[in-house]
C-alpha atoms as a PDB file:
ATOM      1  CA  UNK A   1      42.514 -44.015  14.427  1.00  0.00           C
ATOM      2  CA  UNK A   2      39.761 -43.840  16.943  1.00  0.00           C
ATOM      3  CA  UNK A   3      39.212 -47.032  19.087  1.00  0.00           C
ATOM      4  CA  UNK A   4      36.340 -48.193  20.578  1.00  0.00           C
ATOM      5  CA  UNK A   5      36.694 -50.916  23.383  1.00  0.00           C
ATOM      6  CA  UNK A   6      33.232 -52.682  24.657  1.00  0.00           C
ATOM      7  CA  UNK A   7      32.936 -54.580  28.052  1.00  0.00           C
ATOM      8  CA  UNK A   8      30.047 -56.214  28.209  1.00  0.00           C
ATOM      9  CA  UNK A   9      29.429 -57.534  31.834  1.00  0.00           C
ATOM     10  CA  UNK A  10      26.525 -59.624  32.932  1.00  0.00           C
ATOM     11  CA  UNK A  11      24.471 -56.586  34.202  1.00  0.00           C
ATOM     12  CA  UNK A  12      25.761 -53.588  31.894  1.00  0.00           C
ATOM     13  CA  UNK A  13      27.533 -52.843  28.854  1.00  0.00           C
ATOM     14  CA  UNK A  14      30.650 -49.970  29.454  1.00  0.00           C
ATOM     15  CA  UNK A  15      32.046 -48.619  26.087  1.00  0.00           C
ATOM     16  CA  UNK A  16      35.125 -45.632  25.812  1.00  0.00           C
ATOM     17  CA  UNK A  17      36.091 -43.868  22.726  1.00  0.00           C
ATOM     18  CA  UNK A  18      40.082 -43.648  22.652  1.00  0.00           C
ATOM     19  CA  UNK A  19      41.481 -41.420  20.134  1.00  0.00           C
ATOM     20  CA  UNK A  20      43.734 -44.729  19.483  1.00  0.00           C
ATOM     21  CA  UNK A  21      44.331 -48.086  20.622  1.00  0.00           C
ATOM     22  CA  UNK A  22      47.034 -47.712  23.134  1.00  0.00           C
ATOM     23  CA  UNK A  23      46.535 -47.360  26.585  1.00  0.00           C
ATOM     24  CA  UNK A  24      48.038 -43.877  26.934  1.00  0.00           C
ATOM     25  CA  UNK A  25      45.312 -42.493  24.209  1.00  0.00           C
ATOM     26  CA  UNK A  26      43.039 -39.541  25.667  1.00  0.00           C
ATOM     27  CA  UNK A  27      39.006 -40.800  26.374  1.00  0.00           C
ATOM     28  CA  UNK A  28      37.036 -39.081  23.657  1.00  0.00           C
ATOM     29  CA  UNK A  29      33.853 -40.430  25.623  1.00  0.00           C
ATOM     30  CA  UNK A  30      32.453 -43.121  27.704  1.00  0.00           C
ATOM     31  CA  UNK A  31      29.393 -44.673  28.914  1.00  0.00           C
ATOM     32  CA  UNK A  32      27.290 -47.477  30.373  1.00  0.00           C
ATOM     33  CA  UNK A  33      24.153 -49.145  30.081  1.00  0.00           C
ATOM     34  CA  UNK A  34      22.025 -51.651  31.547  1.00  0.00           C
ATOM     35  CA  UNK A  35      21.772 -54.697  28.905  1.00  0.00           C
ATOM     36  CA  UNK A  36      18.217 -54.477  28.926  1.00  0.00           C
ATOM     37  CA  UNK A  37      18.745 -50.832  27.630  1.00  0.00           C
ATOM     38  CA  UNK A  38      21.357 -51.319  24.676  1.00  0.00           C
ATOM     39  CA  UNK A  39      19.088 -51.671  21.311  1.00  0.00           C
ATOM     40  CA  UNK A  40      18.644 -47.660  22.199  1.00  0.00           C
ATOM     41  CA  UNK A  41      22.668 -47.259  21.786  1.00  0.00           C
ATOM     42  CA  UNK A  42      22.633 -46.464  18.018  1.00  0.00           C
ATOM     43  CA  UNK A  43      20.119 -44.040  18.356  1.00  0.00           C
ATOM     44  CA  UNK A  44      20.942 -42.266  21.816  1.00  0.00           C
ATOM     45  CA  UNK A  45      24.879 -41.696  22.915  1.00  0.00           C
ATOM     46  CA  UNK A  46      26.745 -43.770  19.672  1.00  0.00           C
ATOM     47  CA  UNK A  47      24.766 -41.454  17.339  1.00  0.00           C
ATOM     48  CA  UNK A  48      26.555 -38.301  18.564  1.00  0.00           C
ATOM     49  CA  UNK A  49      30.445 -39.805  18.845  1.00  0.00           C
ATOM     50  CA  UNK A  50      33.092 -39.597  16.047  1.00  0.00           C
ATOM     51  CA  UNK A  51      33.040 -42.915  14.132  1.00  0.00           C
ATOM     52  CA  UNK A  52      35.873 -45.624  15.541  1.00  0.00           C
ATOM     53  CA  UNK A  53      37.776 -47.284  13.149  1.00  0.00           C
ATOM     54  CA  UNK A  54      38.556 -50.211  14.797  1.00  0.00           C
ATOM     55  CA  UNK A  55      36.972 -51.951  18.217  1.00  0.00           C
ATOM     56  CA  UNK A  56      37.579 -54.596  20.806  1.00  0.00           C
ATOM     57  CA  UNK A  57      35.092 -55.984  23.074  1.00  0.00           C
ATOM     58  CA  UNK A  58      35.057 -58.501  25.760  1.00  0.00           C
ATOM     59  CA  UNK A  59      31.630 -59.766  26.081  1.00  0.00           C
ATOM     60  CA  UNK A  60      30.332 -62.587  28.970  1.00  0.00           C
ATOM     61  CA  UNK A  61      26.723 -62.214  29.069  1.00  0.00           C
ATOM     62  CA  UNK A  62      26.280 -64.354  26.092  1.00  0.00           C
ATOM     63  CA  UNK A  63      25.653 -64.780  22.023  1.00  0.00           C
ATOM     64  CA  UNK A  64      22.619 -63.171  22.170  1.00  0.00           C
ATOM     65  CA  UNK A  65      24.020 -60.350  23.992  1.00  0.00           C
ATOM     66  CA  UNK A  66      26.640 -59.914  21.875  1.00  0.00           C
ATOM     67  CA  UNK A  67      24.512 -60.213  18.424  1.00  0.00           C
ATOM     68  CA  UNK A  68      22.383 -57.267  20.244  1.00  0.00           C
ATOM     69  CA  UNK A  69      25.313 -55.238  20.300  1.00  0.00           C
ATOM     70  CA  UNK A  70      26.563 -55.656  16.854  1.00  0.00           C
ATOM     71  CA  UNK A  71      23.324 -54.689  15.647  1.00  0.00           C
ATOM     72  CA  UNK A  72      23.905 -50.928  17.295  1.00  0.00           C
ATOM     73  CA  UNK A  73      27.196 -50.895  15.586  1.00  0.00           C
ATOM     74  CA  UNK A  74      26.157 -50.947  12.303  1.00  0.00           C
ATOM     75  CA  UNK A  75      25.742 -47.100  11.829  1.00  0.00           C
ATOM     76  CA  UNK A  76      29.531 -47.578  11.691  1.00  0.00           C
ATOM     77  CA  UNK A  77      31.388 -48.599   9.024  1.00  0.00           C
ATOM     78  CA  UNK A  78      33.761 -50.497  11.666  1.00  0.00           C
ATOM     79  CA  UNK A  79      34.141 -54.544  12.186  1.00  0.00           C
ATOM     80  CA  UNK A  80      33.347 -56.555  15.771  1.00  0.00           C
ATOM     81  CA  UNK A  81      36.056 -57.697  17.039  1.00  0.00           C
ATOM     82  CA  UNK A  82      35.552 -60.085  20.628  1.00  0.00           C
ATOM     83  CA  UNK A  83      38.391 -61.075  23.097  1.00  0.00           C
ATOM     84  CA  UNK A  84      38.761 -64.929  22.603  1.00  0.00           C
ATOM     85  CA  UNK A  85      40.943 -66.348  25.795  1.00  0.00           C
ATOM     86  CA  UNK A  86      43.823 -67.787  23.871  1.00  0.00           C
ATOM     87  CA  UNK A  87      47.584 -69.344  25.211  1.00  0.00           C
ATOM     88  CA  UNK A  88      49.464 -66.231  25.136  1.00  0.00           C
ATOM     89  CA  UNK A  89      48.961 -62.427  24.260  1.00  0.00           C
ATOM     90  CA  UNK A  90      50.567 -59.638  25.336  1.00  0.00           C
ATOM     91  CA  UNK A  91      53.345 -61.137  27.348  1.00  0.00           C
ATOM     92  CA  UNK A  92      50.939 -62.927  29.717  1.00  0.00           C
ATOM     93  CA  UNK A  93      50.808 -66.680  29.402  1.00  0.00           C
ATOM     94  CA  UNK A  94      47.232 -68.916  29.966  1.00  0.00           C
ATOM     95  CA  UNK A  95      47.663 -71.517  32.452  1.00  0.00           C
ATOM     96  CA  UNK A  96      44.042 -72.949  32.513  1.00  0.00           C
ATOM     97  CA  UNK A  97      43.375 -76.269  31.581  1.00  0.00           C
ATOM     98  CA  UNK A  98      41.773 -75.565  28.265  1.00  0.00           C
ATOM     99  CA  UNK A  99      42.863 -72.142  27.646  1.00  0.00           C
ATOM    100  CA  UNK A 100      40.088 -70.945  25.925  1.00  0.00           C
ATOM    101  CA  UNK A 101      37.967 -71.784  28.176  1.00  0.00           C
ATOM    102  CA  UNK A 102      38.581 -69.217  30.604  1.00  0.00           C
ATOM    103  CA  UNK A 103      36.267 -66.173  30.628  1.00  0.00           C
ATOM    104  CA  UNK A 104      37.131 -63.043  28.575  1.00  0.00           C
ATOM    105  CA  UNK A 105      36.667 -60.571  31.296  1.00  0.00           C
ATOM    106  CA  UNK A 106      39.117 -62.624  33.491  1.00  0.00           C
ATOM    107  CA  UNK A 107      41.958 -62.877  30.826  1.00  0.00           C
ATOM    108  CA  UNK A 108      41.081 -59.076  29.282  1.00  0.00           C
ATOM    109  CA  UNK A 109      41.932 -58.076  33.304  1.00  0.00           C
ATOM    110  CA  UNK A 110      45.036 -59.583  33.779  1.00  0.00           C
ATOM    111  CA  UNK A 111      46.440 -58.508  30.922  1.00  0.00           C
ATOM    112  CA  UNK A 112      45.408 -54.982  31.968  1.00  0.00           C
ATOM    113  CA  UNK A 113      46.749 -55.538  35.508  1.00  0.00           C
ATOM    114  CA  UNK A 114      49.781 -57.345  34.236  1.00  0.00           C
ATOM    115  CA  UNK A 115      50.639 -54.119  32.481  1.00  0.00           C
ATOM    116  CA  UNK A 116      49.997 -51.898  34.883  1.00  0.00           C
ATOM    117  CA  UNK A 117      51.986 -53.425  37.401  1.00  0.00           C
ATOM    118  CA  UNK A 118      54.954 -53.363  34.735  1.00  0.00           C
ATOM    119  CA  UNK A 119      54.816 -49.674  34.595  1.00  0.00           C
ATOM    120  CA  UNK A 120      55.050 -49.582  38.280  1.00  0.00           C
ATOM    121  CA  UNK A 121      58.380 -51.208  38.682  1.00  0.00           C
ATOM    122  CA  UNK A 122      60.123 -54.624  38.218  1.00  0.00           C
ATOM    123  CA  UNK A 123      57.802 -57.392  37.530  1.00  0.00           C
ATOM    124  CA  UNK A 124      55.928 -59.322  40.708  1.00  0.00           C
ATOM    125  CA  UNK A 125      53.304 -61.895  41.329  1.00  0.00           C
ATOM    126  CA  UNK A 126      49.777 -60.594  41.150  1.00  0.00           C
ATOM    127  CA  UNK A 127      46.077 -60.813  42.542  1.00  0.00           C
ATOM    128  CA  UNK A 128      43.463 -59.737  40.257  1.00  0.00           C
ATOM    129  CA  UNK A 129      40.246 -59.214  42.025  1.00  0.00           C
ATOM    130  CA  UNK A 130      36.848 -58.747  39.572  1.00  0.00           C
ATOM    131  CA  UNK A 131      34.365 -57.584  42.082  1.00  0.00           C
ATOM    132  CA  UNK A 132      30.371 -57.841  40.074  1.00  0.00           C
ATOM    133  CA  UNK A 133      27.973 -59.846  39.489  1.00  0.00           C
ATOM    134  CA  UNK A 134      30.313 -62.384  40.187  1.00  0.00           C
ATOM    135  CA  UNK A 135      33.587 -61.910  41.984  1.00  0.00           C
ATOM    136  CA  UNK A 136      36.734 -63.905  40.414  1.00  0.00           C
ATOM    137  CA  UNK A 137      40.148 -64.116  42.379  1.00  0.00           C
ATOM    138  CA  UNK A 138      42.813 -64.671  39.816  1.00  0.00           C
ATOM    139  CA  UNK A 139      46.880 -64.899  40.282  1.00  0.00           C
ATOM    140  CA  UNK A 140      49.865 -64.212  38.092  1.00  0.00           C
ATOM    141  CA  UNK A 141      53.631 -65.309  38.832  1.00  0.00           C
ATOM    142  CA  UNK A 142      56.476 -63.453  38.709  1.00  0.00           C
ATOM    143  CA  UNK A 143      56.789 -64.172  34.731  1.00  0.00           C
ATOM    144  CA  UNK A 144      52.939 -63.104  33.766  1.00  0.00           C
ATOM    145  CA  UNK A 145      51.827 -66.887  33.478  1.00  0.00           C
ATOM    146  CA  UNK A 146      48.422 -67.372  34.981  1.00  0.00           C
ATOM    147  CA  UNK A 147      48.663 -69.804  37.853  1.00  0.00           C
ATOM    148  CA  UNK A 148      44.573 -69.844  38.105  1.00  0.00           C
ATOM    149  CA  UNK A 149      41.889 -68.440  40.324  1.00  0.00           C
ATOM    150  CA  UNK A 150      38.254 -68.338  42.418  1.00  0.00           C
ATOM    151  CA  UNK A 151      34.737 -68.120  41.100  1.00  0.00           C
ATOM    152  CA  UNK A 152      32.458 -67.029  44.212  1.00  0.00           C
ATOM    153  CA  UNK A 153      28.794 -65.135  43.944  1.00  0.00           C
ATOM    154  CA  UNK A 154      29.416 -61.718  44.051  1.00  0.00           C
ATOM    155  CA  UNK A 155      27.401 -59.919  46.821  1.00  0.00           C
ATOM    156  CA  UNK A 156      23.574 -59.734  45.144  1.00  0.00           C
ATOM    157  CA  UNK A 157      23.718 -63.735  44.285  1.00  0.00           C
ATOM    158  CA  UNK A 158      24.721 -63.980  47.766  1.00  0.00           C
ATOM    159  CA  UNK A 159      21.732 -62.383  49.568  1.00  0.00           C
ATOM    160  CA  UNK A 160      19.301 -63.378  46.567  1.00  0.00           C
ATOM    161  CA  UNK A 161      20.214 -66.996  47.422  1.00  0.00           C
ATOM    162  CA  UNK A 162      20.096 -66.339  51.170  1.00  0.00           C
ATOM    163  CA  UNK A 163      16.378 -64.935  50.637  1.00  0.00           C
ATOM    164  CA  UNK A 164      15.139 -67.596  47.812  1.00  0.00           C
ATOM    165  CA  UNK A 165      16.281 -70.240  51.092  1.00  0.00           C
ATOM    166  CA  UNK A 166      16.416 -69.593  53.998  1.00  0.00           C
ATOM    167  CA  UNK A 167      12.779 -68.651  55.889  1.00  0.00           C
ATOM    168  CA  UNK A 168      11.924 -65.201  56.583  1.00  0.00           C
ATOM    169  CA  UNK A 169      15.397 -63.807  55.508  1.00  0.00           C
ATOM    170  CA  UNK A 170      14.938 -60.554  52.884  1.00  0.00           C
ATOM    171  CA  UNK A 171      17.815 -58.735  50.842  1.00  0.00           C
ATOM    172  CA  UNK A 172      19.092 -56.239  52.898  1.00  0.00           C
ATOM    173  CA  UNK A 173      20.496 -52.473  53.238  1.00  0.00           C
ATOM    174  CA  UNK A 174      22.434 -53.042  55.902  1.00  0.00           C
ATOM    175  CA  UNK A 175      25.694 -51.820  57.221  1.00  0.00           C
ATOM    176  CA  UNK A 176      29.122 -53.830  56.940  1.00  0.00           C
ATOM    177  CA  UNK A 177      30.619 -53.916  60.954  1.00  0.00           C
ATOM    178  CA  UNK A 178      32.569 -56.556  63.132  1.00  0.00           C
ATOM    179  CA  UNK A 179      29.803 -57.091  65.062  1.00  0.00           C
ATOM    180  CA  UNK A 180      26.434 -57.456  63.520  1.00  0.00           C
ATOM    181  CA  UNK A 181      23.584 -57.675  65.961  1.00  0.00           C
ATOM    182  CA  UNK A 182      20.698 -57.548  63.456  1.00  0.00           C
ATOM    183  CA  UNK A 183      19.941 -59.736  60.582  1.00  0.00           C
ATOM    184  CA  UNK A 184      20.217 -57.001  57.805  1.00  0.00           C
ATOM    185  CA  UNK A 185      24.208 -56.154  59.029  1.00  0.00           C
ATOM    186  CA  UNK A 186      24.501 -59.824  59.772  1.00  0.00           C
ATOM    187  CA  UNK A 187      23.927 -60.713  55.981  1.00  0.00           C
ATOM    188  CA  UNK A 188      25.495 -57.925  54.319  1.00  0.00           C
ATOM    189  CA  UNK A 189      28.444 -58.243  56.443  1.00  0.00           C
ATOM    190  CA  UNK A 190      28.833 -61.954  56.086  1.00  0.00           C
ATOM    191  CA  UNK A 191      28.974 -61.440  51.802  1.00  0.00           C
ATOM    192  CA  UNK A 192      31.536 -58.750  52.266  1.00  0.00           C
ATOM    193  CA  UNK A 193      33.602 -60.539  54.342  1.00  0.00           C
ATOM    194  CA  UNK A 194      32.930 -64.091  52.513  1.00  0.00           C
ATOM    195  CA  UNK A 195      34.699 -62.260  49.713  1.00  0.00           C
ATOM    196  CA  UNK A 196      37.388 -60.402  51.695  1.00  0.00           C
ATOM    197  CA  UNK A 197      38.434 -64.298  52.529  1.00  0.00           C
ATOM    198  CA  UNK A 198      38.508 -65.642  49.077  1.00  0.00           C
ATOM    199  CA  UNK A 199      40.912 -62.707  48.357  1.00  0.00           C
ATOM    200  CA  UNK A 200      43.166 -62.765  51.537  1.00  0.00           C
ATOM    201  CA  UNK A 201      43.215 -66.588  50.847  1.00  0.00           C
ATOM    202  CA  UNK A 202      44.522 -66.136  47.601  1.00  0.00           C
ATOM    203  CA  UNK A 203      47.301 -63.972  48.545  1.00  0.00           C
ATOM    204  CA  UNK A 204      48.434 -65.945  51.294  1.00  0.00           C
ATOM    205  CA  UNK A 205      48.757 -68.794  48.442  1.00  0.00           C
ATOM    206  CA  UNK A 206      50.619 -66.728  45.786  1.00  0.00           C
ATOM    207  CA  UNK A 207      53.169 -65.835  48.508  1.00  0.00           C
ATOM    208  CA  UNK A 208      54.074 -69.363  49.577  1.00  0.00           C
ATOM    209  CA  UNK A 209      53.801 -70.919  46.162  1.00  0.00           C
ATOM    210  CA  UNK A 210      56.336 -67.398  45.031  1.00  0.00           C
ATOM    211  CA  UNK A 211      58.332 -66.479  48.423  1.00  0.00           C
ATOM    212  CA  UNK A 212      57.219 -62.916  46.968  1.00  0.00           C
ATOM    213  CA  UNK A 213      54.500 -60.544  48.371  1.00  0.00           C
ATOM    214  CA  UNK A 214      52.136 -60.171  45.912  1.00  0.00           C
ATOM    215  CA  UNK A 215      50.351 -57.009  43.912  1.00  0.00           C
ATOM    216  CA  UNK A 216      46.545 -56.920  44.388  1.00  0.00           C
ATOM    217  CA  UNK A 217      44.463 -54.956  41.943  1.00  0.00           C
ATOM    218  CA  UNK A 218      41.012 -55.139  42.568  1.00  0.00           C
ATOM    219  CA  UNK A 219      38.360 -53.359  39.768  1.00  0.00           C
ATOM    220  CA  UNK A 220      34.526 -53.916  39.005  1.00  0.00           C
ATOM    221  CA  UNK A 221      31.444 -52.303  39.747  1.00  0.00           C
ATOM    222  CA  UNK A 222      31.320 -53.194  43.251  1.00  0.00           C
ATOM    223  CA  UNK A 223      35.216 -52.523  43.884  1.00  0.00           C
ATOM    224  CA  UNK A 224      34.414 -49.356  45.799  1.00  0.00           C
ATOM    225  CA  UNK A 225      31.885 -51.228  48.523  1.00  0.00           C
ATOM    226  CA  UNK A 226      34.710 -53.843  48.763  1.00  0.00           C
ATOM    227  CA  UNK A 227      37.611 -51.335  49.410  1.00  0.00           C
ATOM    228  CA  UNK A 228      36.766 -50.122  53.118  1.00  0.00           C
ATOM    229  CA  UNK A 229      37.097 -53.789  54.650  1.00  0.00           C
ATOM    230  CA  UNK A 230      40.183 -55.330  52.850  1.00  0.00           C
ATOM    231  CA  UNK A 231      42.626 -55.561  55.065  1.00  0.00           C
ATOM    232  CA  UNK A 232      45.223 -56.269  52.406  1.00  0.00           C
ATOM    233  CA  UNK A 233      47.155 -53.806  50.465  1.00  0.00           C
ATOM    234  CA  UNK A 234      45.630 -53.129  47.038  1.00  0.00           C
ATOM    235  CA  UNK A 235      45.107 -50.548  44.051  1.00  0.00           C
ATOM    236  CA  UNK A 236      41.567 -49.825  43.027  1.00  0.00           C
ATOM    237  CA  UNK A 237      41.207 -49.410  39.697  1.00  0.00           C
ATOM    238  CA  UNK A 238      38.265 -48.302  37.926  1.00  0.00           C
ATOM    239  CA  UNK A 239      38.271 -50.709  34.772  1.00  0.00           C
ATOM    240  CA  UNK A 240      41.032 -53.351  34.201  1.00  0.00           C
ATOM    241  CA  UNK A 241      39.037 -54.588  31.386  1.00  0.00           C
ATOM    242  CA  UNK A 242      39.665 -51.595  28.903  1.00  0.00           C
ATOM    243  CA  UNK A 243      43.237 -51.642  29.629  1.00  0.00           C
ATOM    244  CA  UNK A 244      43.548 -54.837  29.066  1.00  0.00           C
ATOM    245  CA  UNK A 245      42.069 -54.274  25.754  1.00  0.00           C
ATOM    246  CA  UNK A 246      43.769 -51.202  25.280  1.00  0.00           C
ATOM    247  CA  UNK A 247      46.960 -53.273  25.163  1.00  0.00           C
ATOM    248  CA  UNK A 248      45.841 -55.890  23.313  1.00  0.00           C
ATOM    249  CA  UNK A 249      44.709 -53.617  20.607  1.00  0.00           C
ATOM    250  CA  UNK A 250      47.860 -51.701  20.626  1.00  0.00           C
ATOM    251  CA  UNK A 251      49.432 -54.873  19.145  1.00  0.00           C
ATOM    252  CA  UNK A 252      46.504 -56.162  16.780  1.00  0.00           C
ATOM    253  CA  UNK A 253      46.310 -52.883  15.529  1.00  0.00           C
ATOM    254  CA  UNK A 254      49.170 -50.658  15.225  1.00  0.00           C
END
């Protein structure tokens, strides 16, 4: 049963082929693409795989968006299925306010992290860190409820915003340091670090509100420019999302 899982981000779309929906499957292939790019899917890369019989996507950038990607789908014979933030699934419970109200990408994560962390030893509190367009800072407990988590601009809204208001201040390619004495490693340090906080915050308030040290996962696009100045302990991994639906689909599906 080949599964496809779709995350569809607010600057790309990633897609892998699994030869099944669990999370121990092998990758039959894998991709991205810009969302301005996907109506040339179903003619370019999703011509040449094996049809999937079932999929799971997680989309955020919208109806439109995700209308766009049905449309490639349909030279398969193979239903859309989208991630819908409910009150519980897969052993992790929703504590937002209106549970299904919480963004896909954020729930899909955690239950990928949640998971993860399982099959590293006995159950712990958690820190899910998104870093992309925008950067979200979500916590578990000790039982895999969702205590609830930070929205900030990830680091391009930062310095976009910085440059659409501030006088004569441009986006920059500078350098992340402790010590910035030009404007270009002044800004580009200042949104790293901005979202360092937001993270080191967090953890500080998952271990007083658990009297346990916490697991931090951080994934996303921009994980890898984030990873050099955390000072906290933390795994790196390359996309929560899929297996978080990985093991969501291993128990719609099988």
């Amino acid at each position: 049963m080949n599964f496809l899982a779709i995350d569809v981000g607010n600057t790309r779309l990633k897609w892998a082929l699994h030869s099944a929906p669990r999370r121990d499957a092998p990758v039959l292939a894998q991709g991205a693409e810009f969302l301005e790019n996907i109506d040339k899917l179903a003619e370019g890369e999703w011509a040449r795989l094996p049809a999937p019989n079932r999929m799971l996507g997680c989309v955020v950038a919208g109806d439109a968006i995700k209308r766009r990607v049905e449309d490639q789908m349909e030279l398969w014979d193979v239903s859309a299925n989208w991630v819908v933030s409910s009150s519980v699934e897969a052993g992790v419970t929703n504590g937002y306010d209106h549970p299904a109200r919480l963004g896909a990408d954020r729930w899909v994560a955690m239950i990928g992290a949640w998971h993860r962390g399982l099959a590293q030893g006995e159950a712990r509190p958690m820190v899910v860190v998104m870093v992309g367009t925008a950067v979200t800072v979500d916590a578990l407990d000790a039982s895999g409820r969702f205590l609830g988590g930070l929205i900030l601009p990830g680091h391009g809204i930062m310095l976009r915003a910085l440059e659409s208001g501030t006088a004569g201040l441009r986006v920059p390619t500078g350098n992340v340091c402790p010590f910035p004495t030009n404007t270009s490693d002044a800004l580009t340090s200042g949104g790293t670090y901005a979202i360092a906080g937001a993270v080191e915050r967090m953890v500080q308030h998952v271990r007083q509100h658990t009297g346990t040290e916490p697991r931090c996962m951080m994934t996303g696009g921009a994980g890898w420019k984030m990873a050099p100045s955390m000072s906290l302990q933390f795994e790196l991994v390359d996309n929560l999302v899929f297996d978080g639906l990985l093991e969501m689909a291993a128990r719609r599906f099988l």
